[in-house]
Protein backbone atom coordinates (compact mmCIF):
# COMPACT_ATOMS: atom_id res chain seq x y z
CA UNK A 1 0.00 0.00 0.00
CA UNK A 2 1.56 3.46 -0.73
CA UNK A 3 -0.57 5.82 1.52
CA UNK A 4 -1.07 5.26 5.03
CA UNK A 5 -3.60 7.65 6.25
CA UNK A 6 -5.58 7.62 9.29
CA UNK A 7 -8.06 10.11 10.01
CA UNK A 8 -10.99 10.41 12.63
CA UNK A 9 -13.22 12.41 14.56
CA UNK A 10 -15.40 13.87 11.40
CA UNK A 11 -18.48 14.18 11.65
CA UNK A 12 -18.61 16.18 7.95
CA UNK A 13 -15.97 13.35 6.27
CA UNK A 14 -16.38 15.46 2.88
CA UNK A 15 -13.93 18.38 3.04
CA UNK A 16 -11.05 16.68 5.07
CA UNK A 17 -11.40 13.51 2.17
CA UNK A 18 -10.96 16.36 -0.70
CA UNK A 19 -8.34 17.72 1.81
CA UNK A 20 -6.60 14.57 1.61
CA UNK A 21 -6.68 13.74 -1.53
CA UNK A 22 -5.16 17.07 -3.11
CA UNK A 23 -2.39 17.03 -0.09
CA UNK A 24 -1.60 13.48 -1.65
CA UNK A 25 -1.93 14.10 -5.10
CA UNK A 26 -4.82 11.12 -5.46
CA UNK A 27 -7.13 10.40 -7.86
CA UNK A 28 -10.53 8.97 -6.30
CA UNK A 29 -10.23 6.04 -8.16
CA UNK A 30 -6.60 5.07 -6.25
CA UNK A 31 -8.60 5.04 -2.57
CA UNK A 32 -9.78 2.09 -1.08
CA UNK A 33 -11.73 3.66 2.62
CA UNK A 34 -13.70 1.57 5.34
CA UNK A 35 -16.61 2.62 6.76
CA UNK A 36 -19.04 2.19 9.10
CA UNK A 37 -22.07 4.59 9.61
CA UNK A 38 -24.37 6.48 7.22
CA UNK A 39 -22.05 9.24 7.60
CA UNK A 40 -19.47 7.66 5.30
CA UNK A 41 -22.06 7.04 2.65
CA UNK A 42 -20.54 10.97 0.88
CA UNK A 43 -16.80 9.34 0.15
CA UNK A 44 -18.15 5.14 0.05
CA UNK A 45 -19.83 6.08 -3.09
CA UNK A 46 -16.95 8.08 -4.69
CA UNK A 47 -13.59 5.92 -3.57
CA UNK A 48 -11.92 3.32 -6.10
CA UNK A 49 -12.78 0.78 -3.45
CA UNK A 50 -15.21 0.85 -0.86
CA UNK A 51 -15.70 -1.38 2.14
CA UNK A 52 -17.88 -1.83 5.25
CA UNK A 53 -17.41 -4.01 8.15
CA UNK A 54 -19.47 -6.92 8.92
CA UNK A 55 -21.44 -5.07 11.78
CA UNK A 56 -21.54 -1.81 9.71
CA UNK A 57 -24.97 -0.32 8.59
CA UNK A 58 -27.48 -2.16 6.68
CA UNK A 59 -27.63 0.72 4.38
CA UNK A 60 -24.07 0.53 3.83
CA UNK A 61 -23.69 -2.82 3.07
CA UNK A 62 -25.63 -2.70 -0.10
CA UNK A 63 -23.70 0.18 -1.72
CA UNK A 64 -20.07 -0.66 -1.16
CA UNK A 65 -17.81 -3.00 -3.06
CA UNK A 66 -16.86 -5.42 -0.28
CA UNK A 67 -18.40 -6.79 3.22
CA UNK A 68 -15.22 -7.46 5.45
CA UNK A 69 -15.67 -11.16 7.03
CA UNK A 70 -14.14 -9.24 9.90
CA UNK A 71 -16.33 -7.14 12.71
CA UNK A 72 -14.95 -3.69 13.05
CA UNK A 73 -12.16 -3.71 15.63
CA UNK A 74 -11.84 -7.80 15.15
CA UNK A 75 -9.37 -7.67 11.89
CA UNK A 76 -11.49 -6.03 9.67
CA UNK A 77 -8.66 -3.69 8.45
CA UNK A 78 -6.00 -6.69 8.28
CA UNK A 79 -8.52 -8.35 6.00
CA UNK A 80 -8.53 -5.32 3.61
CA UNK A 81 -4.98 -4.87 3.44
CA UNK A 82 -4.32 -8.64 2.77
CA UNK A 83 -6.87 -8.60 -0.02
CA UNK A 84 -5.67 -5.21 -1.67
CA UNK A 85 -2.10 -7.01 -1.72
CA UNK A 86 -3.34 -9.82 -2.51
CA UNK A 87 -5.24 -8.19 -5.84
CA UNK A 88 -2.43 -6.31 -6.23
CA UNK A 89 -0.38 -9.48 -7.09
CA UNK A 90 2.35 -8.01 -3.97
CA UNK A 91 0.79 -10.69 -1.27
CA UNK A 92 3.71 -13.76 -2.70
CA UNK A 93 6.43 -11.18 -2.44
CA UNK A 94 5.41 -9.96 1.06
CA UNK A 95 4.95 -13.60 2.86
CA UNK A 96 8.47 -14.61 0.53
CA UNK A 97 10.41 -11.53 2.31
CA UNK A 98 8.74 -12.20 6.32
CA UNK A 99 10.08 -15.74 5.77
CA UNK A 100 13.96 -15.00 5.35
């Protein structure tokens, strides 16, 4: 993953996503983004990749790209990463390197 971003505690998600993605030079297309609530609905529907959590909204679950097997706070973000890797054809390389 090239990006690590972490950002919480927004009520109005909007204007801090478009923050983000100009201070990172992203296209929406190149963001995957979890959420959980109705609140994320704004940036679920615009990302290149959108997920929910397994105990996420009803509402949300229906409009996103993938359903995490994963609860929030119970490896739901592991499983994300391991499948982006994974899709991005970097997961061999990554278990190859941990084993030397």
């Amino acid at each position: 993953l090239k990006y690590d971003v972490v950002d919480m505690g927004h009520f109005d998600k909007l204007p801090r996503y478009r923050h983000i993605l100009e201070q990172m030079g992203l296209r929406q297309d190149e963001v995957a983004y979890i959420g959980d609530d109705v609140q994320d609905l704004c940036i679920l529907k615009r990302v290149g990749f959108s997920v929910t959590v397994a105990n996420g909204r009803p509402q949300l679950k229906e409009r996103v790209d993938y359903v995490t097997a994963a609860e929030g706070g119970k490896g739901a973000v592991r499983e994300v990463i391991d499948l982006i890797l994974y899709h991005q054809g970097k997961w061999a390389a990554l278990i190859e390197k941990l084993e030397q």
